[in-house]
N, C-alpha and C. Protein backbone atom coordinates (compact mmCIF):
# COMPACT_ATOMS: atom_id res chain seq x y z
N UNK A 1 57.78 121.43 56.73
CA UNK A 1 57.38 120.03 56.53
C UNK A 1 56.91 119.44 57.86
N UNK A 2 55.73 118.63 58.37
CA UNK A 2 55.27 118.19 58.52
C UNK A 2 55.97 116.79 59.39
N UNK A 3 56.27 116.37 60.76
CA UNK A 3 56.70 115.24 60.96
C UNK A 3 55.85 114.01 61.30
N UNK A 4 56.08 112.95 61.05
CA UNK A 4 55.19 111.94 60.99
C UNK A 4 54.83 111.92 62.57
N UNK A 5 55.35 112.29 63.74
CA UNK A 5 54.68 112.31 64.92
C UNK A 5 53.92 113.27 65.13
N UNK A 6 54.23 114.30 63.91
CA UNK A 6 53.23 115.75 64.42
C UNK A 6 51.65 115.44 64.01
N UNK A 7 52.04 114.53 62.45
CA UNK A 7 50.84 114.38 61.94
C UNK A 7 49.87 113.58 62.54
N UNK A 8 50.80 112.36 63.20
CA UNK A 8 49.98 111.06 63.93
C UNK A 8 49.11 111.56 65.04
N UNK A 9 50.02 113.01 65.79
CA UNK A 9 49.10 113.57 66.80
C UNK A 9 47.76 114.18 66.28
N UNK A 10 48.09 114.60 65.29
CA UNK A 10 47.17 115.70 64.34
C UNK A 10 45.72 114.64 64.15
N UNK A 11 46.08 113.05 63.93
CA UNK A 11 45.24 112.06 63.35
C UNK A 11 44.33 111.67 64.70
N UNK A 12 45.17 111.77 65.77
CA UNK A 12 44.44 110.86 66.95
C UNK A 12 43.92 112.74 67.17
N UNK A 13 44.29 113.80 67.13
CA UNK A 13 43.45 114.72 67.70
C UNK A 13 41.90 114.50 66.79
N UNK A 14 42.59 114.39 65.73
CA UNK A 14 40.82 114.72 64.95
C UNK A 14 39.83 113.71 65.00
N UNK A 15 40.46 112.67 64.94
CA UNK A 15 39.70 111.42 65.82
C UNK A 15 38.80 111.95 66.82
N UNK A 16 39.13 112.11 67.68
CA UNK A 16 38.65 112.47 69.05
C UNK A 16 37.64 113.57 69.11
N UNK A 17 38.18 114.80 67.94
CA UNK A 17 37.43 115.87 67.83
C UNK A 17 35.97 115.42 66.79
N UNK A 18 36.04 114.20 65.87
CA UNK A 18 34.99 114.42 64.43
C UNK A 18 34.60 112.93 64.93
N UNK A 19 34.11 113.13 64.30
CA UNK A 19 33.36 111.58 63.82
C UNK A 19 34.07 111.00 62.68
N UNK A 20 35.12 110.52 62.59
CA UNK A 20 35.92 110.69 61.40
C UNK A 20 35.11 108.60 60.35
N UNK A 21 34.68 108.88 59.62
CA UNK A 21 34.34 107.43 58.77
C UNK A 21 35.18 107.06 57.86
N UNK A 22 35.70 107.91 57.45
CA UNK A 22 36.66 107.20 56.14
C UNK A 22 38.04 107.66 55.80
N UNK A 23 38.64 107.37 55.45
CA UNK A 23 40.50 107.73 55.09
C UNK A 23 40.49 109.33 54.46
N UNK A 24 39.24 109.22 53.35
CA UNK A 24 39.36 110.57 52.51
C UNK A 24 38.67 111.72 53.61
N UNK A 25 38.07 111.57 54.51
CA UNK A 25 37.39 112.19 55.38
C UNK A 25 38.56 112.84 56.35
N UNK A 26 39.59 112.09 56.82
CA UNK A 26 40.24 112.25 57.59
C UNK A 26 41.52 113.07 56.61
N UNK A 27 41.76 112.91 55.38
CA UNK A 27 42.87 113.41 54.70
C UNK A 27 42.43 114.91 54.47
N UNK A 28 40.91 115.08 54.11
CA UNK A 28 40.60 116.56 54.17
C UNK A 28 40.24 117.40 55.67
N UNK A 29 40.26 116.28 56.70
CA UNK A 29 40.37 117.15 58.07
C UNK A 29 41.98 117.28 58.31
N UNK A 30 42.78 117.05 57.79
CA UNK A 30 44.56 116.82 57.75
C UNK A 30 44.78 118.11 56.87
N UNK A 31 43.99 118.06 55.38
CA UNK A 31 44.41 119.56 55.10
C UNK A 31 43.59 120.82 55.49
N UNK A 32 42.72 120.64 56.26
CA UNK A 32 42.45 121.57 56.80
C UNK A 32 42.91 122.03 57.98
N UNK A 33 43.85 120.85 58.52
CA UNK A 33 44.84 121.64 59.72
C UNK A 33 46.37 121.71 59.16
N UNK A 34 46.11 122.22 57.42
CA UNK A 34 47.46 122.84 56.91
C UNK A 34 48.82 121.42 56.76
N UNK A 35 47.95 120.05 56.87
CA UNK A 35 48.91 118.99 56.49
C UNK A 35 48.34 118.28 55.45
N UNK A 36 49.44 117.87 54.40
CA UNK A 36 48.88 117.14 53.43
C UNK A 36 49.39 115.92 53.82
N UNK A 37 48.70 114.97 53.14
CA UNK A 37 49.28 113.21 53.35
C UNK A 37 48.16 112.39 52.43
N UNK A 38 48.49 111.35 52.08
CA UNK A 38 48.45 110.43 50.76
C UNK A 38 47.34 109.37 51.88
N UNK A 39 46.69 109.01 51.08
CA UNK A 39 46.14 107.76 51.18
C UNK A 39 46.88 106.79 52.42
N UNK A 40 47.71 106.64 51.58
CA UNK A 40 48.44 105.24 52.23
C UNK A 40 49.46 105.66 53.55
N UNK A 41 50.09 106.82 53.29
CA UNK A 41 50.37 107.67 54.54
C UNK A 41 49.49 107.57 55.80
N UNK A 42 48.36 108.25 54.98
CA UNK A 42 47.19 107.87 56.29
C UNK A 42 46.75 106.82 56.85
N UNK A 43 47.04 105.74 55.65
CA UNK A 43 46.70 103.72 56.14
C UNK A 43 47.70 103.92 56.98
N UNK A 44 48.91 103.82 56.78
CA UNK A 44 50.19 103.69 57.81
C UNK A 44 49.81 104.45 59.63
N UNK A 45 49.95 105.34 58.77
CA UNK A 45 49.65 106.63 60.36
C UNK A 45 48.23 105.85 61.29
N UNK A 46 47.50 105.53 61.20
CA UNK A 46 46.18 104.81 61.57
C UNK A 46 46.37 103.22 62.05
N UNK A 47 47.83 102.20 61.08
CA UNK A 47 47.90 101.59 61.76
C UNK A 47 48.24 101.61 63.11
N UNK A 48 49.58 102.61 62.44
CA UNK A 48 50.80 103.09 63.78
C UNK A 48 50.04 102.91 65.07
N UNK A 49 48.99 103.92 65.34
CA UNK A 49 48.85 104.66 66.35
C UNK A 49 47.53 104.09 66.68
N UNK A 50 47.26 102.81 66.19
CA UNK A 50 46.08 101.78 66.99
C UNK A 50 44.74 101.89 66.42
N UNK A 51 44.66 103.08 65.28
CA UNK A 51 42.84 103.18 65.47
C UNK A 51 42.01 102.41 64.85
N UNK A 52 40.74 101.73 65.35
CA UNK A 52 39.91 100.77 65.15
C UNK A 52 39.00 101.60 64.24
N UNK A 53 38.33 100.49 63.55
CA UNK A 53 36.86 100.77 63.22
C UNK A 53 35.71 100.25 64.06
N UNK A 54 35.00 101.29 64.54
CA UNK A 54 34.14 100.85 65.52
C UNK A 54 32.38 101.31 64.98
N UNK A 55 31.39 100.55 65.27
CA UNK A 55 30.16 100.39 64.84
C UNK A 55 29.67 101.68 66.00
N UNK A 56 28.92 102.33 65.30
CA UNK A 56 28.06 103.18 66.39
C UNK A 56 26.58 102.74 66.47
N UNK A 57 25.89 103.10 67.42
CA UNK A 57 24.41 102.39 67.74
C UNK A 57 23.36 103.31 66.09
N UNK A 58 23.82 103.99 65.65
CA UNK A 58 23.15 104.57 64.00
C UNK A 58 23.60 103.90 63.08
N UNK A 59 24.63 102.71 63.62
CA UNK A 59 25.00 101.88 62.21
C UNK A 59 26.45 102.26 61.69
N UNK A 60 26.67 103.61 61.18
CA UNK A 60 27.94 103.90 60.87
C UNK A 60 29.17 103.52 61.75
N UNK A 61 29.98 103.46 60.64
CA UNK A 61 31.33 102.96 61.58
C UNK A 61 32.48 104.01 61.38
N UNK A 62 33.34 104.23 62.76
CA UNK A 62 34.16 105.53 63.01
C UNK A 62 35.08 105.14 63.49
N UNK A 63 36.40 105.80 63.04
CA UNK A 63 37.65 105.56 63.75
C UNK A 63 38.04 106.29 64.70
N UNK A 64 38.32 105.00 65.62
CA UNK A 64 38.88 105.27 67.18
C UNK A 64 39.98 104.76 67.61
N UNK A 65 40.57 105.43 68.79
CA UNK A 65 41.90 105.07 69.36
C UNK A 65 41.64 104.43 70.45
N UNK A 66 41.30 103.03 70.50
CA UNK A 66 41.26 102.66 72.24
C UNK A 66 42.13 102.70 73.55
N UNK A 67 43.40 102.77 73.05
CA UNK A 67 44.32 103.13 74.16
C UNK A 67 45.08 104.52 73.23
N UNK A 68 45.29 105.26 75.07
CA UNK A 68 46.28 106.44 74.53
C UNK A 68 47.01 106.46 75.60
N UNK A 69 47.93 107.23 75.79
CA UNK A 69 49.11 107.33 77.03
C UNK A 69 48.25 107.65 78.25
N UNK A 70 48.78 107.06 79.65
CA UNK A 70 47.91 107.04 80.37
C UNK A 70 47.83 108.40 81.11
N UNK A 71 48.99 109.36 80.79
CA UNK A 71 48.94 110.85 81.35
C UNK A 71 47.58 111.60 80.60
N UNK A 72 47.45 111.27 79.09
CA UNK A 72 46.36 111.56 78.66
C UNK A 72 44.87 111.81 78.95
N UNK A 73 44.28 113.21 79.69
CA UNK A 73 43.05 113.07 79.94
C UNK A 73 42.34 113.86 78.88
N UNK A 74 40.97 112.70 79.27
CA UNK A 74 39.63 112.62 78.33
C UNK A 74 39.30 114.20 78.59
N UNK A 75 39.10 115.34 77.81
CA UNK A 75 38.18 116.30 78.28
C UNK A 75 36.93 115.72 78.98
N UNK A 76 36.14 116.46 79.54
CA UNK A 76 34.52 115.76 79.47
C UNK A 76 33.48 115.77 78.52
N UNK A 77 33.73 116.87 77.82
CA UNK A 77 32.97 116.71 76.45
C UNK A 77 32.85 115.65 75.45
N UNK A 78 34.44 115.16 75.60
CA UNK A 78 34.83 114.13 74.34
C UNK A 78 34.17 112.79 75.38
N UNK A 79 34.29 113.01 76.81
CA UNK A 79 33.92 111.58 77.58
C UNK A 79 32.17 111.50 77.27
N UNK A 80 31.56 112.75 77.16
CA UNK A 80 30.10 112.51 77.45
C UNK A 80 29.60 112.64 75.81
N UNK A 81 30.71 112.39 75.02
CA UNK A 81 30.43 111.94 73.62
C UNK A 81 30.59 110.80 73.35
N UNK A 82 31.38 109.83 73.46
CA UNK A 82 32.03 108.57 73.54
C UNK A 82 30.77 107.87 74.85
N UNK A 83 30.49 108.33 75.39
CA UNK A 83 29.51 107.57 76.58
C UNK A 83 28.20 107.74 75.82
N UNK A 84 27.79 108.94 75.50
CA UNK A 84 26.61 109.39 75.18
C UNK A 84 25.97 108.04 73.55
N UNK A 85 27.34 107.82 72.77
CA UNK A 85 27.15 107.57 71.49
C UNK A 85 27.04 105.73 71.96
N UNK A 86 28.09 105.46 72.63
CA UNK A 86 28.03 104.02 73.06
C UNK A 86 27.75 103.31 74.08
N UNK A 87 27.00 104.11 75.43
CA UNK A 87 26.79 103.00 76.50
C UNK A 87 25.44 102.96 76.47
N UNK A 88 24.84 102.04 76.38
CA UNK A 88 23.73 101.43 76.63
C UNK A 88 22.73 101.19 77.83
N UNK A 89 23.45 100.49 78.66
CA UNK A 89 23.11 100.64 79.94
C UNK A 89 24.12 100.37 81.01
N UNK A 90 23.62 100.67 82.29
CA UNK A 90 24.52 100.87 83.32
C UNK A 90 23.40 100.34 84.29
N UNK A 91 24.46 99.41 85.07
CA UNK A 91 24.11 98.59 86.31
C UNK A 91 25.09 98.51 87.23
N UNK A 92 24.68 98.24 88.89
CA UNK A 92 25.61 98.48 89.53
C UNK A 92 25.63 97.20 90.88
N UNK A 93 26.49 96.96 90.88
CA UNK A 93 26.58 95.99 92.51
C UNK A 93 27.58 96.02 93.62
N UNK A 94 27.23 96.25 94.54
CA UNK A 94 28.54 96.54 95.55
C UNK A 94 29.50 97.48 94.50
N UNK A 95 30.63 97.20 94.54
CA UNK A 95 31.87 98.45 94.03
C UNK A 95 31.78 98.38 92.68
N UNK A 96 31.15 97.40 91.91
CA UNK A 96 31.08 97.01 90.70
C UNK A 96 30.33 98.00 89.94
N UNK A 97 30.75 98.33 88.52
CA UNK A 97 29.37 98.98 87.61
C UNK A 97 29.51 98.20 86.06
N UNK A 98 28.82 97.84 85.61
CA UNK A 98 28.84 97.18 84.20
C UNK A 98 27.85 98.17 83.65
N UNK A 99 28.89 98.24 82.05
CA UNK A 99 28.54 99.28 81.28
C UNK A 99 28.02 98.33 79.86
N UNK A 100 26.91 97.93 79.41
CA UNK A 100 27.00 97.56 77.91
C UNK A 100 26.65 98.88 76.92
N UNK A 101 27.88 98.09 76.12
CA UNK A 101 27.84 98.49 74.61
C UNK A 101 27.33 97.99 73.60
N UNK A 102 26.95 99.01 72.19
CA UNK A 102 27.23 97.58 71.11
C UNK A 102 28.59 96.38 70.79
N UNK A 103 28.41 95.91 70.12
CA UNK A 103 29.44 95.25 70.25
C UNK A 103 30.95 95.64 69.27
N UNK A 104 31.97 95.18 70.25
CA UNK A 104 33.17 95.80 69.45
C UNK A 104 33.25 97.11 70.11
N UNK A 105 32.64 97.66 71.13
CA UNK A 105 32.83 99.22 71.27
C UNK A 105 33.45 99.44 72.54
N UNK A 106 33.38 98.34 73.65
CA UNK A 106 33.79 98.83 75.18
C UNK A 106 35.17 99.22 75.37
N UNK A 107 35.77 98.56 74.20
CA UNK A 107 36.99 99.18 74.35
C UNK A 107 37.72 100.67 74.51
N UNK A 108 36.65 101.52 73.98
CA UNK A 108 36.63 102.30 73.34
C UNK A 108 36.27 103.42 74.38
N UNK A 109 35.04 102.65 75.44
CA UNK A 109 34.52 103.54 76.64
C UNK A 109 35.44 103.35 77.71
N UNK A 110 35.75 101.88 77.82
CA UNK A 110 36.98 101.67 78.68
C UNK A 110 38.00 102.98 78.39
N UNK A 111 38.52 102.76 77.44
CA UNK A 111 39.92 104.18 77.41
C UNK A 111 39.20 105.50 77.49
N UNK A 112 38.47 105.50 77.38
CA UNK A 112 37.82 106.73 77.87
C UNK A 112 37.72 107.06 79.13
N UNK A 113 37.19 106.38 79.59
CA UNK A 113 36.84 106.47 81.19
C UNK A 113 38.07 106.23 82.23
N UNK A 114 39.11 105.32 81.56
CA UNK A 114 40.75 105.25 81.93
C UNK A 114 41.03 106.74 82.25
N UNK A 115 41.10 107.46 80.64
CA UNK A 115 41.75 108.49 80.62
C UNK A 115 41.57 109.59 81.68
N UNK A 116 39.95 109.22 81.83
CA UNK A 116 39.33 110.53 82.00
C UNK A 116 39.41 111.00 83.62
N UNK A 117 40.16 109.80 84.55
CA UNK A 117 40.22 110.14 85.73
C UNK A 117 39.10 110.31 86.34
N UNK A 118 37.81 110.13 86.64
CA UNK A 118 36.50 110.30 86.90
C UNK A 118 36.69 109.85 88.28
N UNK A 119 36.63 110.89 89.79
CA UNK A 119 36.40 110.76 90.76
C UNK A 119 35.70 109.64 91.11
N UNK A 120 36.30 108.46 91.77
CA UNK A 120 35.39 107.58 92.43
C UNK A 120 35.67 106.15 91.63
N UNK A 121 35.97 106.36 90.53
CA UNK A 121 36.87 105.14 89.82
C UNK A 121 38.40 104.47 89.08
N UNK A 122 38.25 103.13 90.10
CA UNK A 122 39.57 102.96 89.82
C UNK A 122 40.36 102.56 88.64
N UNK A 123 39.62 102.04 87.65
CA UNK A 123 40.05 101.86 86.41
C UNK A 123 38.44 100.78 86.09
N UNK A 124 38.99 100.53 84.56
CA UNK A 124 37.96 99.46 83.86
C UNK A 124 38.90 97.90 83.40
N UNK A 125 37.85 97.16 83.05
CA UNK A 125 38.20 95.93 82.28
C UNK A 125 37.00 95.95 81.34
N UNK A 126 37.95 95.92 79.99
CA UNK A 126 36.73 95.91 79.01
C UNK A 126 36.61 94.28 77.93
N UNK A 127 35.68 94.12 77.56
CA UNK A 127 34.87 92.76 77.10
C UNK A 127 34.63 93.39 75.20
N UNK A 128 34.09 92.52 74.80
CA UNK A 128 33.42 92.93 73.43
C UNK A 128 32.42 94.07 73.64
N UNK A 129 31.45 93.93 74.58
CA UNK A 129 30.39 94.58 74.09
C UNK A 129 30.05 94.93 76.09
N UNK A 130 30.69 94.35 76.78
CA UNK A 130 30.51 94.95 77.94
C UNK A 130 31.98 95.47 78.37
N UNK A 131 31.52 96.23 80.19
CA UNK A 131 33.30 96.71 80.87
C UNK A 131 32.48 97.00 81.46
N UNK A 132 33.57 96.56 82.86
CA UNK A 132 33.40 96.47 84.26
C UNK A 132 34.30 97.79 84.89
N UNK A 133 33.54 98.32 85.52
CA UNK A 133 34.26 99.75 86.13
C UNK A 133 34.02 99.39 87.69
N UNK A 134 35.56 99.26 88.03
CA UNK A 134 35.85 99.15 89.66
C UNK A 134 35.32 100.79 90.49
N UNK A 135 34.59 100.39 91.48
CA UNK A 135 34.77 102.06 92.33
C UNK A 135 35.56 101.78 93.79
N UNK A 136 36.05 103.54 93.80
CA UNK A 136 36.83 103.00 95.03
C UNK A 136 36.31 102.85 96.21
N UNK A 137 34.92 102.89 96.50
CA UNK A 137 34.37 102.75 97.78
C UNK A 137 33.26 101.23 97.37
N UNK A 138 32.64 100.83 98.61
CA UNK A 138 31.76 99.80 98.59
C UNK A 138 30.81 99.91 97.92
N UNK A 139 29.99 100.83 97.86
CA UNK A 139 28.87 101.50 96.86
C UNK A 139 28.98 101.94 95.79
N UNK A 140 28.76 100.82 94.59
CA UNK A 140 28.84 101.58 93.68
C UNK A 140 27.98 102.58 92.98
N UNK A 141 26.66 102.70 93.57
CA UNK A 141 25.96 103.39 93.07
C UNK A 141 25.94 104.79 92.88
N UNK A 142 26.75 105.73 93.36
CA UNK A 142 27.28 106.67 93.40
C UNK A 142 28.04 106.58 91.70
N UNK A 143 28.86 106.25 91.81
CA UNK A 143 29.55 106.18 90.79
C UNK A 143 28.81 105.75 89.18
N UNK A 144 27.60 104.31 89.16
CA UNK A 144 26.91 104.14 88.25
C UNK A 144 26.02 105.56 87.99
N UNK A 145 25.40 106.20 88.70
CA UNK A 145 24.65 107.06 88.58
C UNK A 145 25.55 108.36 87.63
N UNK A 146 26.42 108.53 88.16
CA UNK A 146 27.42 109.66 87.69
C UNK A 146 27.70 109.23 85.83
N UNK A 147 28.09 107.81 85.88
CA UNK A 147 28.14 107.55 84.29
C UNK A 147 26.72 107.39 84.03
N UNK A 148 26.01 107.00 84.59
CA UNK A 148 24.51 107.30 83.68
C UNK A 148 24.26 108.67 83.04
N UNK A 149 24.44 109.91 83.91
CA UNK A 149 24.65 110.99 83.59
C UNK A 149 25.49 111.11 82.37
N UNK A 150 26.53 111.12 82.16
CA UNK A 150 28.05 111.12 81.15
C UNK A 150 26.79 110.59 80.21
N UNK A 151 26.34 109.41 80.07
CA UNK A 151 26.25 108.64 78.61
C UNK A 151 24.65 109.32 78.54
N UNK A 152 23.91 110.13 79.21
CA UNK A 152 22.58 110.47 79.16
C UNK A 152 21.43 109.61 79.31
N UNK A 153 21.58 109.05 79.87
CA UNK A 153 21.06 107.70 80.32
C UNK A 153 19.96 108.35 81.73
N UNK A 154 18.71 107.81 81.72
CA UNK A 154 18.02 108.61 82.94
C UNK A 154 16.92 107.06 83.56
């Protein structure tokens, strides 16, 4: 049997791994990692553990976890997916870099870029649809350039 923290991990992994859109979407990526769970199991488990519905720039909307434990790091794959799908543009001033999103989404790049430990930055503050990424030196352009890269941005 199955514990409700094993599964909740199981929920925020596949999150992270799919594009997950809908409850029934996510209940057949659950039995395909050999767990079953109900509907409403899965409403519960999804409140629990924070995940939003978030708009992607194609319109569809996908569930995400904006905060996770802060030992938690972003692979880079999952970072230059999450960047790639939602940052828009990137600007930079002195130590500063502002990232826009659509809206409802920075949250989303924020914990990403938290997680992900990315040489050269000290954390974010995220907005609706923008986030401000501190760097640790005077120049931020070093650092904007590097997430331009991440989100494919040229």
């Amino acid at each position: 049997m199955t514990t409700k923290v094993h599964r909740q991990a199981t929920i925020a992994r596949l999150i992270g791994d799919h594009e997950v859109t809908s409850q029934p979407q996510l209940i057949e990526l659950l039995a395909e990692s050999g767990i079953e769970a109900t509907q409403a199991t899965v409403s519960r488990d999804l409140d629990d553990i924070g995940a939003v519905k978030v708009r992607v720039p194609s319109g569809n909307t996908l569930y995400a976890i904006p905060e996770f434990a802060p030992d938690r790091l972003a692979p880079v794959d999952q970072l230059r997916r999450v960047m790639g799908e939602w940052v828009a543009d990137v600007a930079s001033s002195r130590n500063i870099v502002i990232l826009r999103t659509p809206p409802g989404c920075a949250h989303v790049v924020a914990s990403a870029l938290d997680r992900s430990r990315v040489d050269g930055l000290l954390g974010t503050v995220a907005g609706d649809d923008t986030l401000m990424c501190v760097s640790e030196s005077d120049d931020g352009d070093a650092l904007a350039e590097l997430l331009k890269d991440l989100a494919g941005l040229d």
